[in-house]
Protein backbone atom coordinates (compact mmCIF):
# COMPACT_ATOMS: atom_id res chain seq x y z
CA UNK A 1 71.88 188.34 193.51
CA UNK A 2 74.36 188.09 190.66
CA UNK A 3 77.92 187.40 191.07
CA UNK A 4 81.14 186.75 189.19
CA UNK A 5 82.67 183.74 189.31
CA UNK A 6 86.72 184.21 189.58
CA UNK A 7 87.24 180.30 189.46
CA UNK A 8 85.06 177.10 188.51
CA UNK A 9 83.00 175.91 191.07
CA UNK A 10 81.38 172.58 190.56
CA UNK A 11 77.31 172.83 190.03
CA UNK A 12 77.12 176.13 190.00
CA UNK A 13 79.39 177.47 186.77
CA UNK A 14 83.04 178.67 185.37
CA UNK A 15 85.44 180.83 185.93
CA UNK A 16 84.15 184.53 184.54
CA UNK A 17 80.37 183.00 184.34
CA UNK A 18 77.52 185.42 185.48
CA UNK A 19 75.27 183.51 187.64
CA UNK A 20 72.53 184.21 189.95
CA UNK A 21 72.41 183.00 193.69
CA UNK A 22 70.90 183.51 196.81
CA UNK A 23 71.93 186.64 198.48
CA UNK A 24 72.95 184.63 201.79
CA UNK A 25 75.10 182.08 199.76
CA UNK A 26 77.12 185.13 197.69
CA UNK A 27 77.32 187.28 200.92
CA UNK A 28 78.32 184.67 202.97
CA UNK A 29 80.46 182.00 201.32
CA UNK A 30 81.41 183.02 197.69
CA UNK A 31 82.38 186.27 197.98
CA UNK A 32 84.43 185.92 201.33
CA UNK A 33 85.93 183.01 200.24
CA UNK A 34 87.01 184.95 197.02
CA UNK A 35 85.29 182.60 194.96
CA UNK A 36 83.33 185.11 193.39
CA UNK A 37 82.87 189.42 193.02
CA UNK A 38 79.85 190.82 192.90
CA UNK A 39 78.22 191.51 188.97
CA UNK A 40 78.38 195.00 189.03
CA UNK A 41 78.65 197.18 185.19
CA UNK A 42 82.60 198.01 186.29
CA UNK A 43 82.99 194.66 187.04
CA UNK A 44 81.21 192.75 184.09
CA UNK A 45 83.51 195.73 181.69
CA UNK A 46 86.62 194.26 183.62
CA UNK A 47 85.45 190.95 183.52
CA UNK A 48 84.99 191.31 179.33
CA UNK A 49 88.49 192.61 179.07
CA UNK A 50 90.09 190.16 180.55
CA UNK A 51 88.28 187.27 178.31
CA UNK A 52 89.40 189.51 175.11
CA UNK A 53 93.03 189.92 176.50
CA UNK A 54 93.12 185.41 177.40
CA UNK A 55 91.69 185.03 173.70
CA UNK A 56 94.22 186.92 172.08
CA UNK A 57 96.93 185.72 174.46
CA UNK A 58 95.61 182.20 173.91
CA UNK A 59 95.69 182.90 169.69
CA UNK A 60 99.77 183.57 170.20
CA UNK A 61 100.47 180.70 172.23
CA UNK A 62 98.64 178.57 169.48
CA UNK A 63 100.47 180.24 166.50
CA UNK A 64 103.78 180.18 167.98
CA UNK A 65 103.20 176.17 168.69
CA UNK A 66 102.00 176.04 164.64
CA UNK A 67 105.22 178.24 163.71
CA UNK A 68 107.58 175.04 166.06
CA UNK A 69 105.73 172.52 163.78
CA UNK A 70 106.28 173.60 160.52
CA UNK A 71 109.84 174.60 161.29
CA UNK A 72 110.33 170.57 162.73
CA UNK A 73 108.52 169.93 159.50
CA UNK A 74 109.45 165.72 158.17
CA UNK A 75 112.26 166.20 160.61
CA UNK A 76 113.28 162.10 161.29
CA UNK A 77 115.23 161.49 164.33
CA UNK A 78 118.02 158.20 164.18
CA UNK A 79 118.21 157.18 168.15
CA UNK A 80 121.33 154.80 168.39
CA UNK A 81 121.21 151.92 171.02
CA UNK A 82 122.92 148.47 172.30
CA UNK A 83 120.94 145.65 169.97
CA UNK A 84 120.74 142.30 171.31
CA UNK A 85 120.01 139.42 169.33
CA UNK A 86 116.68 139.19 166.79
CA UNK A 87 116.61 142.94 166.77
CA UNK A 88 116.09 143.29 170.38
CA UNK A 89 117.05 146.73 172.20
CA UNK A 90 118.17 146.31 175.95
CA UNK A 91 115.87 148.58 177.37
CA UNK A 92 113.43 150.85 175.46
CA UNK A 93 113.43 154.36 173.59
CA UNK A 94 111.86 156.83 176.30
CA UNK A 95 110.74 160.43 175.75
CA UNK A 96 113.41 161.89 177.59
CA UNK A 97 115.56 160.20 174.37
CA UNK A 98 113.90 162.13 171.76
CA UNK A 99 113.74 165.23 173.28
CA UNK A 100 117.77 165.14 173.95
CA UNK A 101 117.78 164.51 170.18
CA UNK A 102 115.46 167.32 169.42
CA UNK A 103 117.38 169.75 171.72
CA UNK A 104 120.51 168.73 170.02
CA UNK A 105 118.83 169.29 166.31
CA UNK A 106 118.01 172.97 167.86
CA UNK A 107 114.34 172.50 169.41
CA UNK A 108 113.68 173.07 173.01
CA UNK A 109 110.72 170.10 173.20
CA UNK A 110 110.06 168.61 176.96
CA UNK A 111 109.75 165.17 177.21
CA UNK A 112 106.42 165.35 178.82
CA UNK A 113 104.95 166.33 175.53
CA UNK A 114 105.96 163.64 173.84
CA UNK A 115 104.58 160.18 173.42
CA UNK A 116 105.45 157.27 171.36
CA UNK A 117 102.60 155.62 169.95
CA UNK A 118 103.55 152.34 170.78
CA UNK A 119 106.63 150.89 172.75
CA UNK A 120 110.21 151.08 170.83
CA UNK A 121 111.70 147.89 172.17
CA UNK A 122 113.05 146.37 168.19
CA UNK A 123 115.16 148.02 165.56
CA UNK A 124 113.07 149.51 163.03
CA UNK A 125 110.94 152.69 162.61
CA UNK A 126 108.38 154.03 165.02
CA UNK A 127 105.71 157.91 165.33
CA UNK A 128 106.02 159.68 168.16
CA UNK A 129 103.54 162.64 168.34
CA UNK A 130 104.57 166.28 169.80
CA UNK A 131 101.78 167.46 171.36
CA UNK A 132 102.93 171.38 171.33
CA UNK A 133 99.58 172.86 172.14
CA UNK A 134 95.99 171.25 172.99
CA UNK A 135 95.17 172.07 169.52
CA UNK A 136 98.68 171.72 168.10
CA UNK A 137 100.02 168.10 167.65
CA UNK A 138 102.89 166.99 165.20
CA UNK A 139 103.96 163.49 164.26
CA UNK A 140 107.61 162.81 163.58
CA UNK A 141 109.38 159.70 162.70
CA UNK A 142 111.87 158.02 164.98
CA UNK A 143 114.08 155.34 163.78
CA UNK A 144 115.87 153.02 166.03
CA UNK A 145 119.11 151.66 164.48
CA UNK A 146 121.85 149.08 166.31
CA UNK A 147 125.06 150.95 167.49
């Protein structure tokens, strides 16, 4: 019996695959359960739409994340902060920082997709990466300067 699968099931395939199983196991648990439709020719057409309309969907996402990085471009960011002595901050530079900094240069960035590459805890310069898209990631430069 072939089915659709309409979500990954471990050991047996992904989400859209065509696989074959034992009539009792598609009858009885998969397709009840909703975990997969039966492979008929409407259904593999359907199925084969959907992929092409998640691809092209999928090619926008990416371009519009592309579009963000070029327009943030060599774009530094100067985060002010209490210095203590020998360079010390009190505290660190967190995410949440830069992306306050980011939304006031005009770029709507959460802080959960950004990540410093190493802690900011002296004055001086650090690279904190953007990640805008799971192929799309953009370095910028953050310097940390005494108040």
């Amino acid at each position: 019996m072939e089915v659709i699968l309409t979500q990954n099931i471990k050991g047996l395939g992904y989400k859209n695959d065509i696989v074959s199983v034992k009539p009792g196991y598609g009858r009885n648990y998969l397709i009840p359960q909703g975990f997969a439709i039966l492979a008929t020719a409407s259904n593999k057409k359907m199925v084969e739409e959907n992929i092409k309309q998640a691809a092209h969907k999928a090619e926008k996402i990416k371009t519009d994340a592309q579009e963000l990085a070029n327009k943030i471009g060599e774009t530094k960011l100067t985060i002010p902060t209490k210095v203590g002595e020998n360079g010390k901050i009190f505290g660190s530079i967190t995410p949440l920082q830069l992306s306050e900094k980011l939304r006031e240069l005009g770029f709507d960035i959460d802080r959960k997709q950004i990540s410093l590459d190493s802690d900011a805890k002296f004055v001086g310069e650090y690279v904190a990466t953007i990640d805008l898209h799971k192929e799309v990631k953009h370095e910028i430069k953050v310097e940390v300067v005494a108040e």
